[in-house]
C-alpha atoms as a PDB file:
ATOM      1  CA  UNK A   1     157.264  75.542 106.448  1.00  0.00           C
ATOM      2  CA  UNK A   2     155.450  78.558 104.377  1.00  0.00           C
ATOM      3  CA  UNK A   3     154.759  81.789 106.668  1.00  0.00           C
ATOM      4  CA  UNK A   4     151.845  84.924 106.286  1.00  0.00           C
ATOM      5  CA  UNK A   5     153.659  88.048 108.017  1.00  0.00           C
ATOM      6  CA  UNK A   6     149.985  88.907 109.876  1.00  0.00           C
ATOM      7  CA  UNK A   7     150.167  92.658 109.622  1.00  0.00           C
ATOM      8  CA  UNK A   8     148.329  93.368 113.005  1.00  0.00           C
ATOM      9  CA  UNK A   9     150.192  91.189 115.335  1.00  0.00           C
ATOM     10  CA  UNK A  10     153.620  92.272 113.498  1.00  0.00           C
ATOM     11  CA  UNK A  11     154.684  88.854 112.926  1.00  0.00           C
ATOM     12  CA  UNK A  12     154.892  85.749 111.075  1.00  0.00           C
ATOM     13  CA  UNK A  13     152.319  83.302 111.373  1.00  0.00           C
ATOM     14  CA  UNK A  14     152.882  79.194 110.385  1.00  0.00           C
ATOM     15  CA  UNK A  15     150.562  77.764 107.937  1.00  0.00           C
ATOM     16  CA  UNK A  16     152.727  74.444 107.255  1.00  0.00           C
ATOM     17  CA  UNK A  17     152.826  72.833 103.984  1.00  0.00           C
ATOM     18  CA  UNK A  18     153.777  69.778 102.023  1.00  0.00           C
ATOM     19  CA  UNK A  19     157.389  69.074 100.934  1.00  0.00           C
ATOM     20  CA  UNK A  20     158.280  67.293  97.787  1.00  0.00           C
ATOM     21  CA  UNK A  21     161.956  67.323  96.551  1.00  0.00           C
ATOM     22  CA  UNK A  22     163.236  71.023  96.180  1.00  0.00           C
ATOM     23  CA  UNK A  23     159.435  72.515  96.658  1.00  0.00           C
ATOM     24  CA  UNK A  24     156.683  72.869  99.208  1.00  0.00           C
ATOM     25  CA  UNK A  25     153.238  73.902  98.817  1.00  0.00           C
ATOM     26  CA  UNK A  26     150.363  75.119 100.492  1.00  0.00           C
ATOM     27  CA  UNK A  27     146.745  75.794  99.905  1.00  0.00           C
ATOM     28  CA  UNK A  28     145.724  79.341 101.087  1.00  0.00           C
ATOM     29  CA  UNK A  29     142.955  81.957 100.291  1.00  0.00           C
ATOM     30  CA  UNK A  30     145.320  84.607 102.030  1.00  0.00           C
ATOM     31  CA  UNK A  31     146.558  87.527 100.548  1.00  0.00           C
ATOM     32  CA  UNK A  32     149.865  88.506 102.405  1.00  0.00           C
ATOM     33  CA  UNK A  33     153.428  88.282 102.238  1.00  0.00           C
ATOM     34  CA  UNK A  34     154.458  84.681 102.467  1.00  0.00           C
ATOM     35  CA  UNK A  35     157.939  83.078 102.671  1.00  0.00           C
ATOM     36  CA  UNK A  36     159.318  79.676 103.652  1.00  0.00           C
ATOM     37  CA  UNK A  37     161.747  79.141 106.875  1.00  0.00           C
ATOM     38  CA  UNK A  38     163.199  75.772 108.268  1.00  0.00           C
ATOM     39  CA  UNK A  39     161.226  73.978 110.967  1.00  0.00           C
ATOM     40  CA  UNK A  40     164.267  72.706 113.271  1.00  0.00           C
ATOM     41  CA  UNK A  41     162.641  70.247 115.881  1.00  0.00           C
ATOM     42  CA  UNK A  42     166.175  69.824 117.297  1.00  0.00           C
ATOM     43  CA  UNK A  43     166.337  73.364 118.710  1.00  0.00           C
ATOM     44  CA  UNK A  44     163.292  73.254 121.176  1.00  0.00           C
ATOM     45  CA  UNK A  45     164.946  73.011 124.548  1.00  0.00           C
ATOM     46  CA  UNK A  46     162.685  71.113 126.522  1.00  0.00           C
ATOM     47  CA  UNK A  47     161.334  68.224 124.598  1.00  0.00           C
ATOM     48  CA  UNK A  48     165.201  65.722 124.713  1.00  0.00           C
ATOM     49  CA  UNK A  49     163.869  62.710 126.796  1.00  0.00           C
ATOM     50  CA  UNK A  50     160.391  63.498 127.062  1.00  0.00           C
ATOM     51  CA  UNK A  51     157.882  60.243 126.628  1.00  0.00           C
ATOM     52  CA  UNK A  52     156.491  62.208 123.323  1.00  0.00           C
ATOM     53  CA  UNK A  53     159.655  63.753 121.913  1.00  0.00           C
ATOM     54  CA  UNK A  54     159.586  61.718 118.918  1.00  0.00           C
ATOM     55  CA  UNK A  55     155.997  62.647 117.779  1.00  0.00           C
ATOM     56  CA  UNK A  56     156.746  66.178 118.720  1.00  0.00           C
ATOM     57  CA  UNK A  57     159.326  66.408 116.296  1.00  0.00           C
ATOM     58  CA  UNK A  58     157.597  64.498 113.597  1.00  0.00           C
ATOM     59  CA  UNK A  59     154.541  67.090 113.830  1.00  0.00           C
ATOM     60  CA  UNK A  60     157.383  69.999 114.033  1.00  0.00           C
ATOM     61  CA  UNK A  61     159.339  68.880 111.129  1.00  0.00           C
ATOM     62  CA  UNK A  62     155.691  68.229 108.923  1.00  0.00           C
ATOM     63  CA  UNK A  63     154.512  71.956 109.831  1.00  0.00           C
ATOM     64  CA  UNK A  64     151.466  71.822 111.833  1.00  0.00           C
ATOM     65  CA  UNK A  65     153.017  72.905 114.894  1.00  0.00           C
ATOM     66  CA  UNK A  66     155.858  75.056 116.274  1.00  0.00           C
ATOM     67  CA  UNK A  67     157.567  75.976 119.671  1.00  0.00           C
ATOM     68  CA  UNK A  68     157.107  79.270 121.434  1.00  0.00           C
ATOM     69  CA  UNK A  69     159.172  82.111 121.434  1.00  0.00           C
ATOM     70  CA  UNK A  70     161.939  80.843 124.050  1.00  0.00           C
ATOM     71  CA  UNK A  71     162.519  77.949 121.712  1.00  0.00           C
ATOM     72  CA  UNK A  72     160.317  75.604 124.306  1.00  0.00           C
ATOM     73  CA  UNK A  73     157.637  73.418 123.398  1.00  0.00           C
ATOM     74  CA  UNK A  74     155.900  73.309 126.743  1.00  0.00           C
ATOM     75  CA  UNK A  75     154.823  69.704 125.843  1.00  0.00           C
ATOM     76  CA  UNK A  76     152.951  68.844 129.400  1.00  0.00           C
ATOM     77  CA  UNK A  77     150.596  72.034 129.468  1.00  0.00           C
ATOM     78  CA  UNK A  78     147.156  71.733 128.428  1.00  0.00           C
ATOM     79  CA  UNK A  79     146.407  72.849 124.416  1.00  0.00           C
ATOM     80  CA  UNK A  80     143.136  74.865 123.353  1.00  0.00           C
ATOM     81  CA  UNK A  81     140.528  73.540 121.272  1.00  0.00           C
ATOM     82  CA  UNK A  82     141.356  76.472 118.958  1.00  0.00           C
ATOM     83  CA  UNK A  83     144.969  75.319 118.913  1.00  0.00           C
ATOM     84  CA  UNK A  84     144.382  71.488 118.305  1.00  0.00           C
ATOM     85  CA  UNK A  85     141.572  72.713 115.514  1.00  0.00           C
ATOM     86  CA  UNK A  86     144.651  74.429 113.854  1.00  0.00           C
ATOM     87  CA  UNK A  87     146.994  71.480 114.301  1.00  0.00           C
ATOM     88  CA  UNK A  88     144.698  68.978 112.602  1.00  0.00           C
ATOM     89  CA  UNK A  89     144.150  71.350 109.978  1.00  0.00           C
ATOM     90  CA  UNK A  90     147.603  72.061 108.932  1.00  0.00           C
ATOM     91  CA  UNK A  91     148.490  67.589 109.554  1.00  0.00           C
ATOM     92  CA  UNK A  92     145.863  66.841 107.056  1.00  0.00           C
ATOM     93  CA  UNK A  93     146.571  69.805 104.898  1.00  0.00           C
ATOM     94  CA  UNK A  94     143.069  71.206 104.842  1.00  0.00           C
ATOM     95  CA  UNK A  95     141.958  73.393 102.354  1.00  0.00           C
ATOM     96  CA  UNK A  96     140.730  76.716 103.606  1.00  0.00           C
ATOM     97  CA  UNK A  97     136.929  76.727 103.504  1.00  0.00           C
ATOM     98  CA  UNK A  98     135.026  79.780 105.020  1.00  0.00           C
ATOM     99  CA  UNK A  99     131.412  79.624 106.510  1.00  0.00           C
ATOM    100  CA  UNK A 100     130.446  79.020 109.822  1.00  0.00           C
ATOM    101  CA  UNK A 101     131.814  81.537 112.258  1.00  0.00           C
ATOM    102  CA  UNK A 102     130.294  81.109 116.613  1.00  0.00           C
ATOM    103  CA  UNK A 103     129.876  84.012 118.560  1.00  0.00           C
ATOM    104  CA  UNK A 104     132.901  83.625 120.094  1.00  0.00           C
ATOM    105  CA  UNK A 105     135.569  82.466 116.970  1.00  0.00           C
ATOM    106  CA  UNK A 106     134.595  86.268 115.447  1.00  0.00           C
ATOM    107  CA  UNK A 107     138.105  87.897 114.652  1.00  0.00           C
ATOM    108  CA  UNK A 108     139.485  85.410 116.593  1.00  0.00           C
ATOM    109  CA  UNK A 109     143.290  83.701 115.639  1.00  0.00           C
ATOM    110  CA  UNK A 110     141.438  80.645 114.901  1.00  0.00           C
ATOM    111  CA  UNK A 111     138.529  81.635 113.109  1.00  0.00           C
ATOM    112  CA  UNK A 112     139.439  80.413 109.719  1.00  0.00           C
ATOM    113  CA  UNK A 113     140.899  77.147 111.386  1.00  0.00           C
ATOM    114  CA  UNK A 114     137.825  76.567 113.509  1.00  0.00           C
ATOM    115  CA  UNK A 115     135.648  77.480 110.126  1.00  0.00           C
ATOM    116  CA  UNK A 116     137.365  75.013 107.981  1.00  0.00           C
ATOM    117  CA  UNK A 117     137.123  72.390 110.388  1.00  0.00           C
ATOM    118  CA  UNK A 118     133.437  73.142 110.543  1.00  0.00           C
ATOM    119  CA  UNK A 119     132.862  73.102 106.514  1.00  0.00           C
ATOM    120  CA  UNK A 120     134.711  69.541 106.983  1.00  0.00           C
ATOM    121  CA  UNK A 121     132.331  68.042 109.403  1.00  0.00           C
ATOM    122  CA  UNK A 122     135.468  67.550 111.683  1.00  0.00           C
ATOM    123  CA  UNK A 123     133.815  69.572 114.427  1.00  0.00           C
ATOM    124  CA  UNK A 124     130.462  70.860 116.533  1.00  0.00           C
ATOM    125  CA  UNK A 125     130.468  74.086 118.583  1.00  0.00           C
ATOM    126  CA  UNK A 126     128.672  73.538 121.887  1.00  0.00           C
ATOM    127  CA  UNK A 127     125.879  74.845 120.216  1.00  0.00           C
ATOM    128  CA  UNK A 128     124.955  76.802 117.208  1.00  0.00           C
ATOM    129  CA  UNK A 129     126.712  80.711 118.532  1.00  0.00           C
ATOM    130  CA  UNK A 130     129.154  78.891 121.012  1.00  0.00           C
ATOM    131  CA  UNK A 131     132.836  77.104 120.251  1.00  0.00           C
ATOM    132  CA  UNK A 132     134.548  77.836 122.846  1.00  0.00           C
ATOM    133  CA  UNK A 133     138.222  78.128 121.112  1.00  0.00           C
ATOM    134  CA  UNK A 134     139.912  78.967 124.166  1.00  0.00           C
ATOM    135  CA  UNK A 135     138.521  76.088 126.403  1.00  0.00           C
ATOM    136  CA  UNK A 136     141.179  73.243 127.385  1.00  0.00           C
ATOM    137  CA  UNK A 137     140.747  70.407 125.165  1.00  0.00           C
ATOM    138  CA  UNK A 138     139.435  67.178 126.709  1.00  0.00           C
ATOM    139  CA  UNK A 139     140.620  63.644 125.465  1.00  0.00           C
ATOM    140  CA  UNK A 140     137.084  62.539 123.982  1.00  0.00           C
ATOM    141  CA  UNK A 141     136.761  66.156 122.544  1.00  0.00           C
ATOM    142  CA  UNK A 142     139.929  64.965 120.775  1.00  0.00           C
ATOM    143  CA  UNK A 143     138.922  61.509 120.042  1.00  0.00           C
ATOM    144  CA  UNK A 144     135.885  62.988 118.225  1.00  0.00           C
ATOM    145  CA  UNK A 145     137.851  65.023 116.102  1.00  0.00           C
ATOM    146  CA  UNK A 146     140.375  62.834 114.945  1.00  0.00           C
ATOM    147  CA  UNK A 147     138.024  60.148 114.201  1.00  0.00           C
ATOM    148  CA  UNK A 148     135.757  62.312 112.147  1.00  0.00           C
ATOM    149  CA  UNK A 149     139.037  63.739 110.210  1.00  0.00           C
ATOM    150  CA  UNK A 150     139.659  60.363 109.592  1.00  0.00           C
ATOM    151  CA  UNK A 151     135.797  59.166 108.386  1.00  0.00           C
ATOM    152  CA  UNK A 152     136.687  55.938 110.776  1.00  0.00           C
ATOM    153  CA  UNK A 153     133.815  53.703 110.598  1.00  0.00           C
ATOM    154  CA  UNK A 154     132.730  53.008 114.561  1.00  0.00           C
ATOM    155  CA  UNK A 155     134.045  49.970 116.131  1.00  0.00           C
ATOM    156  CA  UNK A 156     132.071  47.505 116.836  1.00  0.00           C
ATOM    157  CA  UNK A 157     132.788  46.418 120.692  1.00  0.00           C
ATOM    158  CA  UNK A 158     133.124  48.828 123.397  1.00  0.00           C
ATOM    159  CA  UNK A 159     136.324  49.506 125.351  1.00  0.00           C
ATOM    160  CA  UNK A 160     136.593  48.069 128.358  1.00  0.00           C
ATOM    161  CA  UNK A 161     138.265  50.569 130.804  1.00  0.00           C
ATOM    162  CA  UNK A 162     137.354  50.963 134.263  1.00  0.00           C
ATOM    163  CA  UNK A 163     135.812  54.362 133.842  1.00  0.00           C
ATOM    164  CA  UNK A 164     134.546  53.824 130.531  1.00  0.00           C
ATOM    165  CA  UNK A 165     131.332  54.886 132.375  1.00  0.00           C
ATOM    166  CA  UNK A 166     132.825  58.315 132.545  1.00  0.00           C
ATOM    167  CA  UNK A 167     132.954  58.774 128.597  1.00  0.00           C
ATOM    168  CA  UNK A 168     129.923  61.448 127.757  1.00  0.00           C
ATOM    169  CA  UNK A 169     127.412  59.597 124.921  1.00  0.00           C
ATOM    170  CA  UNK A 170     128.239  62.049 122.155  1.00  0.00           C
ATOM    171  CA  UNK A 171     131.936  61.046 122.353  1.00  0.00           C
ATOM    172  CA  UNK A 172     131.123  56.827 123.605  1.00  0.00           C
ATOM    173  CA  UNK A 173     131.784  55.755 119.719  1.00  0.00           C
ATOM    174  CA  UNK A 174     134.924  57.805 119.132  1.00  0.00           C
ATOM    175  CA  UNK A 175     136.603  57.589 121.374  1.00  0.00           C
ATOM    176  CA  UNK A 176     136.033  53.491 121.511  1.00  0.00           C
ATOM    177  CA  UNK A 177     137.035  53.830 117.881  1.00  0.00           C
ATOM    178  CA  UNK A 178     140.202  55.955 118.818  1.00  0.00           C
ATOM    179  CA  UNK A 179     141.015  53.390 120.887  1.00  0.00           C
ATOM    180  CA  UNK A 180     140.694  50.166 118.794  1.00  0.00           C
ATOM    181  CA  UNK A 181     142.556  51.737 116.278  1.00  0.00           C
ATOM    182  CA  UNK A 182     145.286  52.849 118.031  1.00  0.00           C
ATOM    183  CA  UNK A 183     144.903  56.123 118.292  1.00  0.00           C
ATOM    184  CA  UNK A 184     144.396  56.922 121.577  1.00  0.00           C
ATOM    185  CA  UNK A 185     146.148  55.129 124.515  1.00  0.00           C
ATOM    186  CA  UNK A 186     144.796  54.410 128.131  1.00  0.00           C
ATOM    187  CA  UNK A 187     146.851  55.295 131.362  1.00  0.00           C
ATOM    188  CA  UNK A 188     148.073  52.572 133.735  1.00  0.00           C
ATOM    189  CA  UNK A 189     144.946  51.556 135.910  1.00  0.00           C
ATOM    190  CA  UNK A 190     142.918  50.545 133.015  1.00  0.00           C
ATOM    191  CA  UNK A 191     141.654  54.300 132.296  1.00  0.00           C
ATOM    192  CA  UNK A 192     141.371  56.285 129.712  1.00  0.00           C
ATOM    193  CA  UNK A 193     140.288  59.206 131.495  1.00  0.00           C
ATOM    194  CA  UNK A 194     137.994  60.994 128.573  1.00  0.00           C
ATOM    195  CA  UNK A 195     137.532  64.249 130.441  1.00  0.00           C
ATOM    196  CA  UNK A 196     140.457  65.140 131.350  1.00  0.00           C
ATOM    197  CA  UNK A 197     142.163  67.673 129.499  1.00  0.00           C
ATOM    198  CA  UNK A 198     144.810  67.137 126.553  1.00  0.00           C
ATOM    199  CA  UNK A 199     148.654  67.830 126.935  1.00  0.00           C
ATOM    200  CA  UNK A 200     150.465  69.399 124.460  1.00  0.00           C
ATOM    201  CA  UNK A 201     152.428  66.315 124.119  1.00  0.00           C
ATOM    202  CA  UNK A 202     149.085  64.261 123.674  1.00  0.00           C
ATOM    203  CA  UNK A 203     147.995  65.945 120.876  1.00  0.00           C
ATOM    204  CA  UNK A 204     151.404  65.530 118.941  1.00  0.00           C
ATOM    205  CA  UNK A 205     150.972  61.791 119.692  1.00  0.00           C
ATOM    206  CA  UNK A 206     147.464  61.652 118.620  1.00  0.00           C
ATOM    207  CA  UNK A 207     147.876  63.413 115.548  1.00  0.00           C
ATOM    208  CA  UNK A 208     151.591  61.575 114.393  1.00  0.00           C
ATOM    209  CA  UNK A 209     149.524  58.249 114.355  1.00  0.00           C
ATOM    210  CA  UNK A 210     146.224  59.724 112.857  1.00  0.00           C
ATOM    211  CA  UNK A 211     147.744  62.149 110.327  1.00  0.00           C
ATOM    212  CA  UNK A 212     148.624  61.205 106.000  1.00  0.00           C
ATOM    213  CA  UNK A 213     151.720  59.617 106.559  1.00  0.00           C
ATOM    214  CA  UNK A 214     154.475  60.686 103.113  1.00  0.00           C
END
């Protein structure tokens, strides 16, 4: 994956890319100091035997996500909006775009991430000064996003869960879309639980089967 050394935080900072052969590029309005180090999925310590590790690795190995410092992945704690914005950015290999910046997502990690994602029609703030990049993700937050990534046309039936009822209108035809195709999974029960919040592990599932595959 290609690295920015971010000069304030004293450290290098993963912006992904796409491999071909001997190269890999990525698209990048930065000016830094860049180079390229190996992604190795196989040395995060806490993802052998885990339901996702497969996806995890798939999303490691393509860029758009890393493990923390103590070479763990930490794949059943909650992930950020900000962080998931960021993730689908790098598995579809936006390109940067600047323009709308909230309140709160000013000289923030994120704020090119959230911006892009913005430009792309991929995501709403809560309203117009408001994102809320720090806020645990929710499963129909996530549904919404991947489906607009994706331009999925909305399915045509609704799902039948038993607390389908609990799915907020904004996110009813996403995450019924998620669903039918495949994107999103219920839990045994018949739920699909659409406000609880995203795993780590989730996310890299969610994005393995929605992400450019090659």
């Amino acid at each position: 994956a290609i690295y920015y050394y971010d000069e304030a935080k004293g450290r290098w900072i993963i912006l992904g890319g796409m491999v071909s052969g001997n190269t890999i590029a990525v698209q990048t309005e930065r000016c830094a100091k860049f180079t390229v180090m190996a992604q190795e999925g196989a040395s995060l310590t806490d993802i052998a035997g885990h339901w996702a590790e497969d996806s995890i690795r798939q999303l490691v190995a393509k860029g758009a996500v890393g493990g923390y410092p103590d070479s763990t992945f930490k794949p059943d704690i909650n992930i950020t909006r900000a962080e998931f914005v960021t993730i689908l950015g790098k598995a579809f290999v936006l390109a940067p775009h600047g323009g709308k910046i909230f309140a709160d997502t000013a000289g923030h990690w994120a704020q090119d991430a959230v911006a892009t994602a913005v430009h792309y029609g991929i995501v709403n703030g809560y309203d117009a000064d408001t994102f809320g990049p720090d806020d645990q993700i929710t499963r129909e937050q996530m549904a919404v996003m991947v489906v607009n990534s994706l331009q999925l046309p909305p399915a045509a039936e609704g799902t039948s869960f038993e607390d389908s009822s609990d799915i907020s209108d904004w996110a009813r035809a996403a995450v019924t879309t998620a669903v039918k195709q495949g994107l999103i999974n219920g839990y045994p029960g018949n739920t699909v639980l659409p406000r609880n919040n995203a795993t780590r592990a989730e996310a890299a599932t969610v994005m393995v089967k929605a992400m450019p595959k090659g």
